[in-house]
N, C-alpha and C. Protein backbone atom coordinates (compact mmCIF):
# COMPACT_ATOMS: atom_id res chain seq x y z
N UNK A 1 23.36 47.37 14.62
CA UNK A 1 21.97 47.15 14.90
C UNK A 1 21.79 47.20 16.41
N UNK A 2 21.35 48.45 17.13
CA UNK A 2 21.47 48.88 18.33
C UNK A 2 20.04 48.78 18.57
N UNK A 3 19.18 48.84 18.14
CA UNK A 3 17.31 48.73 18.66
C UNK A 3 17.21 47.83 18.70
N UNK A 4 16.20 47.62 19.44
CA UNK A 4 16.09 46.18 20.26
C UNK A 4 14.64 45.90 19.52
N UNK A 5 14.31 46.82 19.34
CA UNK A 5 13.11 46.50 18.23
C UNK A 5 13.74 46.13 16.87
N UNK A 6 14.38 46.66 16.29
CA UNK A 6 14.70 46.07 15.01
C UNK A 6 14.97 44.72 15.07
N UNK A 7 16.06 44.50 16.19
CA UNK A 7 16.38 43.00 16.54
C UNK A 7 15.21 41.90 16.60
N UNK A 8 14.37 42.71 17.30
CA UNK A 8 13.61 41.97 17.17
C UNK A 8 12.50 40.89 16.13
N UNK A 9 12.04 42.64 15.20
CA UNK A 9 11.91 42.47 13.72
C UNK A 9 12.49 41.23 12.77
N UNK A 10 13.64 41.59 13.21
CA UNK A 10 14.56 40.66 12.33
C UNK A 10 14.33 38.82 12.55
N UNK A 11 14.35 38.95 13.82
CA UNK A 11 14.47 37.37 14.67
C UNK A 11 13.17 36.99 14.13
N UNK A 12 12.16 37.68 13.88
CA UNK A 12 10.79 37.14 13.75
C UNK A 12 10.59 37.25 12.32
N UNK A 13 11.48 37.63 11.46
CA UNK A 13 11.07 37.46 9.75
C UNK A 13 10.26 38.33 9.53
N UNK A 14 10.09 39.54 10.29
CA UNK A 14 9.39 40.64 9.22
C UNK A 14 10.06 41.72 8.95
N UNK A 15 11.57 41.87 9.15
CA UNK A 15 12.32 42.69 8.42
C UNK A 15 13.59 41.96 8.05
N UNK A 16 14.63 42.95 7.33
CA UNK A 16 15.70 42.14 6.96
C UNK A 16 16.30 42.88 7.81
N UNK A 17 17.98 42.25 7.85
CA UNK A 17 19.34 42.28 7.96
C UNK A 17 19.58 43.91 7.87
N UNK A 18 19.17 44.42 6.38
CA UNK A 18 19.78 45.74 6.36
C UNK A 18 19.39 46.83 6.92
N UNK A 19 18.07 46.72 7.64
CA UNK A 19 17.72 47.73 7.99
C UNK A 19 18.65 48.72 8.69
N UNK A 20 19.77 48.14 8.86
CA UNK A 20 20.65 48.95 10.45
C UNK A 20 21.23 49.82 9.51
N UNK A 21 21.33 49.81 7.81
CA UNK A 21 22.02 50.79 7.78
C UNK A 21 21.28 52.49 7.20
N UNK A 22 20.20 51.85 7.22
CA UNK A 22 19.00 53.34 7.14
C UNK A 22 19.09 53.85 8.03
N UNK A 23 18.96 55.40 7.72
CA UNK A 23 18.66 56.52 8.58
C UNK A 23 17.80 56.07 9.64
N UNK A 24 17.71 56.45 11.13
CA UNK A 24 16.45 56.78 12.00
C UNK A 24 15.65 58.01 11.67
N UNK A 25 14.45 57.87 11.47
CA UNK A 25 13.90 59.09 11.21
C UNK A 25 13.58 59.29 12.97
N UNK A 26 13.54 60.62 13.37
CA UNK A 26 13.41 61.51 14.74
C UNK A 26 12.11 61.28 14.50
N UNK A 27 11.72 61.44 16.34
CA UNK A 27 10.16 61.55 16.83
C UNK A 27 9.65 62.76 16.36
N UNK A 28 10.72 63.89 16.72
CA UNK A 28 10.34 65.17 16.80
C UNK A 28 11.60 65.97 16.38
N UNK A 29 10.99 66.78 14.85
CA UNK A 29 11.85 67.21 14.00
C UNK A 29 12.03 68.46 14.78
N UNK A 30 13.31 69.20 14.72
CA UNK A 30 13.50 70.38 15.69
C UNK A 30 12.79 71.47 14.96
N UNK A 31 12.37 72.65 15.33
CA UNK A 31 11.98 73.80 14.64
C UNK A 31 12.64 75.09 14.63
N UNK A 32 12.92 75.61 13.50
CA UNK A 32 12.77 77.01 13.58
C UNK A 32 12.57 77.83 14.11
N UNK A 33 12.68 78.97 14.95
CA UNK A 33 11.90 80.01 15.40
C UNK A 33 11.82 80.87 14.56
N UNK A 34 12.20 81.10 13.20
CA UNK A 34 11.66 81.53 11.93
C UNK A 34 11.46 81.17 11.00
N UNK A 35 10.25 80.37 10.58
CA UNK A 35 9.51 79.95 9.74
C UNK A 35 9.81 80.54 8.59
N UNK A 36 8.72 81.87 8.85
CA UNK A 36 8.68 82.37 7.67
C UNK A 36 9.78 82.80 6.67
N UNK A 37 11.03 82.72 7.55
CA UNK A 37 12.34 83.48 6.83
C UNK A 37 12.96 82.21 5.87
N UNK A 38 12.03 81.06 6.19
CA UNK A 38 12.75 79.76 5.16
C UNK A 38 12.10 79.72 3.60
N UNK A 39 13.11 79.65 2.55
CA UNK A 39 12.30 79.20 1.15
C UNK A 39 11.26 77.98 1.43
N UNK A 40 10.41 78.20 1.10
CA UNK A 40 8.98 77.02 0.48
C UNK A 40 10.16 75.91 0.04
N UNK A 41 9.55 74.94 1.10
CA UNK A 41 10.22 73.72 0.29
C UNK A 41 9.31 73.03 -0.37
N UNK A 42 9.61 71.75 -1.33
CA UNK A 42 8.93 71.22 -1.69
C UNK A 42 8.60 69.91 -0.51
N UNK A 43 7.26 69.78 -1.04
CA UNK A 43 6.44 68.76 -0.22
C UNK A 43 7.22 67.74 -0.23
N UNK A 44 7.78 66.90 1.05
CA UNK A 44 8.58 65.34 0.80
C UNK A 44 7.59 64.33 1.29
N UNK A 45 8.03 62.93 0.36
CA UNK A 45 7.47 62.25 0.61
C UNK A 45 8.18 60.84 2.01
N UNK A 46 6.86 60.79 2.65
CA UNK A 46 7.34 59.74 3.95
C UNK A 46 8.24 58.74 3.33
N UNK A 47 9.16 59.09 4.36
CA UNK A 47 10.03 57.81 4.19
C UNK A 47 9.49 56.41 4.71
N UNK A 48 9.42 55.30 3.53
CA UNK A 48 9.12 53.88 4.66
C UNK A 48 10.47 53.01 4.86
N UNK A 49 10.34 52.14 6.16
CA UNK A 49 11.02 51.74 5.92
C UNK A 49 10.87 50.21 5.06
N UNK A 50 12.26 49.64 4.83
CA UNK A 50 11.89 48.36 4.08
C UNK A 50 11.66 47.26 4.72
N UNK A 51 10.26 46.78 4.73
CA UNK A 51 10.04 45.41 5.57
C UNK A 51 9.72 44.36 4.61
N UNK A 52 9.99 42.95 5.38
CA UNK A 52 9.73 42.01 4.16
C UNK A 52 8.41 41.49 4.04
N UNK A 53 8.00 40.99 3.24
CA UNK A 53 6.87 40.98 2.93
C UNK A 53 6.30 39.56 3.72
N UNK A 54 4.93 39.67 4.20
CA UNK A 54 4.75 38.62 4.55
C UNK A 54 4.37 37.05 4.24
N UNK A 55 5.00 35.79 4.67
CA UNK A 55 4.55 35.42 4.13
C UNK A 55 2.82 34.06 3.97
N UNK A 56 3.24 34.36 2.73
CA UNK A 56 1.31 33.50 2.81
C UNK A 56 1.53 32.01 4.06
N UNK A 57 0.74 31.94 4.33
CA UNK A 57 0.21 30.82 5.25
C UNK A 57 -0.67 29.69 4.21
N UNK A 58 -0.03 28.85 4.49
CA UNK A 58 -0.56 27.41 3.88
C UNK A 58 -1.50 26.86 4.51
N UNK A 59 -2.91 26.39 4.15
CA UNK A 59 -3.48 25.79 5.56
C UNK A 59 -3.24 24.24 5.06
N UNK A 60 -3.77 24.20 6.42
CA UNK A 60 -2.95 22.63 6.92
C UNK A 60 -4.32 21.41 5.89
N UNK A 61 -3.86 20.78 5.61
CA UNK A 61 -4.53 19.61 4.56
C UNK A 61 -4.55 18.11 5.45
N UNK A 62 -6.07 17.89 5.71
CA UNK A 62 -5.68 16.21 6.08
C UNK A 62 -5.56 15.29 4.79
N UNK A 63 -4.54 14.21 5.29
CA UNK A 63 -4.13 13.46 4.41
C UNK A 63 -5.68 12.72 3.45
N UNK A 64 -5.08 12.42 2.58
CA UNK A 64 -6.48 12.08 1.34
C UNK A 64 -7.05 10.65 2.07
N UNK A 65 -8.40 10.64 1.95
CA UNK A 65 -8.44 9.05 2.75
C UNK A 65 -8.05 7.84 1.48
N UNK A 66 -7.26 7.23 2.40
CA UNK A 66 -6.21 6.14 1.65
C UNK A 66 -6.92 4.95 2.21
N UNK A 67 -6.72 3.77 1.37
CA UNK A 67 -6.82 2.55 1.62
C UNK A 67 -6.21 1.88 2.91
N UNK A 68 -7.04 1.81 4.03
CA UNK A 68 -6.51 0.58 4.87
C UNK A 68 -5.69 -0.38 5.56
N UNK A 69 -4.26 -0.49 5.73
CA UNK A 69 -3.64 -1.48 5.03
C UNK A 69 -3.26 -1.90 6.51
N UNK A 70 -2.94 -1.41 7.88
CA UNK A 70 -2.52 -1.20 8.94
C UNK A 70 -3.07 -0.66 9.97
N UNK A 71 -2.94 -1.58 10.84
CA UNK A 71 -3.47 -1.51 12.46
C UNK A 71 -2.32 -1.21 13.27
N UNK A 72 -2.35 -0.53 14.23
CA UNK A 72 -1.22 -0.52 14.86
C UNK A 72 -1.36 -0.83 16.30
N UNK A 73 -0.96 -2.18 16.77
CA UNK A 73 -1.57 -2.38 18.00
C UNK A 73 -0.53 -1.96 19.33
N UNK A 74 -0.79 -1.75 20.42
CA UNK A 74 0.06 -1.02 21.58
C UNK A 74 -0.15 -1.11 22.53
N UNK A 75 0.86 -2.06 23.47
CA UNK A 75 0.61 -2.84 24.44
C UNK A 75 1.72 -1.73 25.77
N UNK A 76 1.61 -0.15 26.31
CA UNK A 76 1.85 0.48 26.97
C UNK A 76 1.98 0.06 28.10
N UNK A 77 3.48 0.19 28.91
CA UNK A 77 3.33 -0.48 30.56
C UNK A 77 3.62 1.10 30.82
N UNK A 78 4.11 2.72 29.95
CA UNK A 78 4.10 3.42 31.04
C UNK A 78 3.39 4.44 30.33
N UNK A 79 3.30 5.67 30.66
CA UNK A 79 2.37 7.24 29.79
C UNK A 79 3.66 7.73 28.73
N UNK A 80 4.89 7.27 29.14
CA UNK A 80 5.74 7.81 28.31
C UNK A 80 5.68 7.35 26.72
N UNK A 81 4.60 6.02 26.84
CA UNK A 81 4.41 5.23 25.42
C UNK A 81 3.27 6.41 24.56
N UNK A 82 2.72 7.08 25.26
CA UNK A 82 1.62 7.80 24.50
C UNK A 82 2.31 8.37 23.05
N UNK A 83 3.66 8.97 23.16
CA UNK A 83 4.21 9.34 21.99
C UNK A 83 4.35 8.57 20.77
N UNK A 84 4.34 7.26 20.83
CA UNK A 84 4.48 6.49 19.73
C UNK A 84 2.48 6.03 19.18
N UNK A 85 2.27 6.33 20.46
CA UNK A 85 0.70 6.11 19.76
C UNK A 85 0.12 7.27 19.37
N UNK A 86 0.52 8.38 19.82
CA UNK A 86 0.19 10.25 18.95
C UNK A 86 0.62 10.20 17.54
N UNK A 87 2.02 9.48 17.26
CA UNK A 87 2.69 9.20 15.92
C UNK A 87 1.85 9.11 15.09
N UNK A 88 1.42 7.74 15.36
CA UNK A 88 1.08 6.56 14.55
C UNK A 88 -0.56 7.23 14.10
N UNK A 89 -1.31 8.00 15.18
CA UNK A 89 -2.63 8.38 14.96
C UNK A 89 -2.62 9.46 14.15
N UNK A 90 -1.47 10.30 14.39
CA UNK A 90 -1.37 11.43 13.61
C UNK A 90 -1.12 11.22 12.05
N UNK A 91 -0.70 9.83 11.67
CA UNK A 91 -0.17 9.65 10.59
C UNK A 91 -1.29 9.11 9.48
N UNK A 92 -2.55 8.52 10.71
CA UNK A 92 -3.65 8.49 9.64
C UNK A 92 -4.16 6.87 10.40
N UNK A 93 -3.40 6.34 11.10
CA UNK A 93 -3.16 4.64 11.32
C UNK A 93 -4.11 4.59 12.75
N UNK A 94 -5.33 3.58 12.45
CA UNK A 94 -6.16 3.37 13.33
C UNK A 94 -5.39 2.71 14.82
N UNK A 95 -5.09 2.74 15.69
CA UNK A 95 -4.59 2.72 17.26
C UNK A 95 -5.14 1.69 18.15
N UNK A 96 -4.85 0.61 18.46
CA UNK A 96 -5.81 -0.61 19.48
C UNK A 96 -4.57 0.23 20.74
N UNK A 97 -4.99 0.03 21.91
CA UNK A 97 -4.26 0.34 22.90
C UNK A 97 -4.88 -0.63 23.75
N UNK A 98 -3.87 -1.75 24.38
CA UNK A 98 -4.27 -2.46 25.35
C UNK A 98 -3.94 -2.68 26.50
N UNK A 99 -4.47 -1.89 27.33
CA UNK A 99 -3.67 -1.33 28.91
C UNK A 99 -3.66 -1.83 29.73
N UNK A 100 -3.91 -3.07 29.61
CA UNK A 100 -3.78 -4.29 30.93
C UNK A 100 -2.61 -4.06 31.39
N UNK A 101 -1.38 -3.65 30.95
CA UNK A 101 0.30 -4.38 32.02
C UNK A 101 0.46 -2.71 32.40
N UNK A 102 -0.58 -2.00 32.47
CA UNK A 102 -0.56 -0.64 32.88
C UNK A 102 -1.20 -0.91 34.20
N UNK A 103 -0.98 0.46 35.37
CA UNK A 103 -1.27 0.69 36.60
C UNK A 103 -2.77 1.18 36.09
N UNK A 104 -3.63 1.36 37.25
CA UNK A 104 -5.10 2.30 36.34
C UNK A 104 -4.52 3.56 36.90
N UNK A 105 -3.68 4.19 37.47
CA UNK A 105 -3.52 5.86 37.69
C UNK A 105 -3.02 6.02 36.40
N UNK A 106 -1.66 5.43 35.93
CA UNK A 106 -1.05 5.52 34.21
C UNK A 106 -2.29 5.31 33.37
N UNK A 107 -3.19 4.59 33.38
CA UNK A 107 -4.03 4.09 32.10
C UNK A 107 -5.02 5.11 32.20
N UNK A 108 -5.72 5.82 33.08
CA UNK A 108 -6.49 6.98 33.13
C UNK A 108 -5.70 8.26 32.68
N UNK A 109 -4.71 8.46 32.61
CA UNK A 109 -3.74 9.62 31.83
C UNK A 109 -3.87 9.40 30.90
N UNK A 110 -3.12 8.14 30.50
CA UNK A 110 -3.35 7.52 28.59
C UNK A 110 -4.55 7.98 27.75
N UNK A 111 -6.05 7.41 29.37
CA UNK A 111 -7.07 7.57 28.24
C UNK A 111 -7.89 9.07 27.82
N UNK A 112 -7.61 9.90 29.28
CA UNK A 112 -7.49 11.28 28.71
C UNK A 112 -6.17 11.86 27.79
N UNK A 113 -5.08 11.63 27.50
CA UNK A 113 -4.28 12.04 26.42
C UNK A 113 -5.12 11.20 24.90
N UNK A 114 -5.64 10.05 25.41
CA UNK A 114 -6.09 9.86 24.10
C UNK A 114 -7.38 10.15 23.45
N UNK A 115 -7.84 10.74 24.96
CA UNK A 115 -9.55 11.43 24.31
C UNK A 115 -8.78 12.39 23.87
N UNK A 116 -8.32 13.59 23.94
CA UNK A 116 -7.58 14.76 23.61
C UNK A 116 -7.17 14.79 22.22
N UNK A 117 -6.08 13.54 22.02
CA UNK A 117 -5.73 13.36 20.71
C UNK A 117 -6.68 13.28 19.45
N UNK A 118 -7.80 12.29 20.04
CA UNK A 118 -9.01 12.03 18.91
C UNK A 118 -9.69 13.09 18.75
N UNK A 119 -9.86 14.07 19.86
CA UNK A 119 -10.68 15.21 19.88
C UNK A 119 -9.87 16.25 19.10
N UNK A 120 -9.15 16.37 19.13
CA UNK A 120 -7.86 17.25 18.30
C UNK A 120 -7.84 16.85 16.58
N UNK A 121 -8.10 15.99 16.05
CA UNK A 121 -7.11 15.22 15.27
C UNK A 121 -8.64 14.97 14.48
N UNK A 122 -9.56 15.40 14.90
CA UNK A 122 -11.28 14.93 14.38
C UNK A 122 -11.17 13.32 14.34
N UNK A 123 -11.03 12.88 15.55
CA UNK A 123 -11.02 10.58 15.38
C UNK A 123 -11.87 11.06 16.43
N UNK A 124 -12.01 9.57 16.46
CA UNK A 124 -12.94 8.72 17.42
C UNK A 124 -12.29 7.95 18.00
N UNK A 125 -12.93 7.41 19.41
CA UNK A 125 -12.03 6.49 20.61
C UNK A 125 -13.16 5.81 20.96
N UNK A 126 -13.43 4.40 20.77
CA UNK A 126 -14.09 3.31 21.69
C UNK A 126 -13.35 2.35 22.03
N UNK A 127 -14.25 2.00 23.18
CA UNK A 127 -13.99 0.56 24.16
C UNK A 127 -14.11 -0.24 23.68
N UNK A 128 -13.01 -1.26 23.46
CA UNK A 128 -13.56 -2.63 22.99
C UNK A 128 -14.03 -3.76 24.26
N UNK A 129 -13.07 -3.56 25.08
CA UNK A 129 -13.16 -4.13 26.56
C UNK A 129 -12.58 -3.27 27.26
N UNK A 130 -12.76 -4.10 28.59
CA UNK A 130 -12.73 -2.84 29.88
C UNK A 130 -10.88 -2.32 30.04
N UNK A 131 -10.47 -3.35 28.97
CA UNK A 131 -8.79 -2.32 29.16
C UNK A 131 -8.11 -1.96 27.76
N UNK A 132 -9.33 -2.15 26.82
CA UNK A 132 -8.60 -2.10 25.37
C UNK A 132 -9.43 -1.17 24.85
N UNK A 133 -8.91 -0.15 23.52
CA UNK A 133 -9.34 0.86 23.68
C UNK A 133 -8.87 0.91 21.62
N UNK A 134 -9.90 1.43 21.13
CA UNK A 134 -9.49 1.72 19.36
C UNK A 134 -10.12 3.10 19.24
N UNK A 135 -8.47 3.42 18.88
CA UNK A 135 -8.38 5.31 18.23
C UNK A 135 -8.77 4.66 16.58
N UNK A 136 -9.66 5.72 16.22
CA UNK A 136 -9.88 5.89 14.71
C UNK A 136 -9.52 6.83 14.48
N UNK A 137 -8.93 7.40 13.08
CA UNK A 137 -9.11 8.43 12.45
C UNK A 137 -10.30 8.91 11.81
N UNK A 138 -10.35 10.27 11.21
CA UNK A 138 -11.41 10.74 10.81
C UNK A 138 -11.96 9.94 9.68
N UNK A 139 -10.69 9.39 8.69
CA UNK A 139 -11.41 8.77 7.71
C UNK A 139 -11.21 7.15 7.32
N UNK A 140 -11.75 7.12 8.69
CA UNK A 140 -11.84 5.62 9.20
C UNK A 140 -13.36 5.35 9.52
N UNK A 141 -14.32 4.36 8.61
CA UNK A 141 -15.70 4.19 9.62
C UNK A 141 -15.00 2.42 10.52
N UNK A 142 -16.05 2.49 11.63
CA UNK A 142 -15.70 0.91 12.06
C UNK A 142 -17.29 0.60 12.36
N UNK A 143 -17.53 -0.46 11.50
CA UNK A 143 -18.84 -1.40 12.10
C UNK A 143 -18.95 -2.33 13.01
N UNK A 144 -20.00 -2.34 13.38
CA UNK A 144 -20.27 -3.61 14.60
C UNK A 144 -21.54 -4.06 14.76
N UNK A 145 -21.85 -5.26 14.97
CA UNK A 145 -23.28 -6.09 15.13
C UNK A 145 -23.88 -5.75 16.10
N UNK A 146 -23.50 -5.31 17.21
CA UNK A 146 -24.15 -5.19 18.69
C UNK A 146 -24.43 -3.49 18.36
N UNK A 147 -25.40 -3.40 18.87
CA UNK A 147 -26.25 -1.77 19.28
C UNK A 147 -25.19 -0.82 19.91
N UNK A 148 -25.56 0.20 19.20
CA UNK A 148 -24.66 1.47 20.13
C UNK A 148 -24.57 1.33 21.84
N UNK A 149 -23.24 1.09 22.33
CA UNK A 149 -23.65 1.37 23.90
C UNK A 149 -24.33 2.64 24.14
N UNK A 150 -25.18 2.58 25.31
CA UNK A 150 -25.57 3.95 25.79
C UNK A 150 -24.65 4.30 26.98
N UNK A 151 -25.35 5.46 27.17
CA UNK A 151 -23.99 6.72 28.21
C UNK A 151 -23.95 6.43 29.44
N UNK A 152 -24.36 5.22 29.80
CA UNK A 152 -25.05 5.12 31.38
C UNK A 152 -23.39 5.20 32.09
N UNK A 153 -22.22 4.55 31.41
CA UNK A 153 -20.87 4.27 31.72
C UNK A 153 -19.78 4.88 31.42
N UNK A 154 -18.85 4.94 32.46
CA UNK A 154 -18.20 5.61 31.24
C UNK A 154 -16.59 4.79 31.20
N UNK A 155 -15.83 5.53 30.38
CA UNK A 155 -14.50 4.69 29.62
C UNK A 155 -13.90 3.85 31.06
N UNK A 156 -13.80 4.12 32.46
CA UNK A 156 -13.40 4.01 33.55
C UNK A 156 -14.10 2.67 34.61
N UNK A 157 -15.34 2.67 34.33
CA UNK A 157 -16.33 2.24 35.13
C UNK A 157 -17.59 1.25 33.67
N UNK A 158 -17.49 -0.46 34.16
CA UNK A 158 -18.19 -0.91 32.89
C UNK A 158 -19.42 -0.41 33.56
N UNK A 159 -20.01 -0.38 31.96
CA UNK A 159 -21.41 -0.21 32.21
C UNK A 159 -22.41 -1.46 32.90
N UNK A 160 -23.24 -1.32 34.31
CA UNK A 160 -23.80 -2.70 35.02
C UNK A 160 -24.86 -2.89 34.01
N UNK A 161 -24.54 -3.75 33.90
CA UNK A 161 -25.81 -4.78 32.55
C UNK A 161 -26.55 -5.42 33.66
């Protein structure tokens, strides 16, 4: 297996193994300079070669909304903690993140990796207080007695009442 295209083929699952031992068919079949002096051949049919077939694509399924059962709370002193809270959100499990024993340069990374995540993942992210923070999932509602905050603030800066 000397083509670097076949190799390639291969590495990526749309051909097999055997191809190396088929013929190359030529760019450019040589000719005759007398045609006419050849018997009529019969018409041949294109050779293909054998590729594998592709396969179907599964699309991706969010999990069924399930009952409740777990909070997962996360008390981060560095950004390297974001991975265990991507886990846990990805897995369906509503997220408290409470970033007090964080620096605010680390906790402003966190809270854009975790707008990102919710924005990715179809959740939601509110403030509970000015250093605590609840990832929802999509099929998570959360109620509350007090009125929608408005936009005057944002995740960084409280809103001046």
């Amino acid at each position: 297996m000397s083509n670097p295209l076949k190799k390639t083929m291969v590495f990526l699952g749309l051909a097999e193994e055997g191809l190396e031992d088929e013929p190359v068919a030529q760019a450019a079949p040589e000719r005759d300079p007398a045609p006419a002096a050849q018997p009529a051949k019969q018409p041949q049919q294109a050779v293909r070669p054998a590729v594998a077939p592709l396969r179907r694509v599964t699309p991706v399924r969010n999990p069924a909304p399930q009952a409740m059962n777990e909070i997962f709370t996360v008390h981060p002193t560095a950004y390297r903690d974001a991975q265990v809270i991507a886990e846990s959100f990805r897995d369906g499990i509503p997220v408290i993140m409470n970033l007090s024993r964080m620096s605010d340069e680390e906790a402003k990374r966190l809270i854009d990796f975790s707008s990102g995540l919710t924005l990715g993942l179809n959740g939601r992210i509110e403030r509970v207080t000015s250093k605590v923070f609840l990832l929802t999932p999509e099929h998570i509602e959360v109620g509350s007695d007090e009125p929608a905050p408005e936009a005057d603030g944002s995740f960084f800066v409280a809103p001046s009442a």
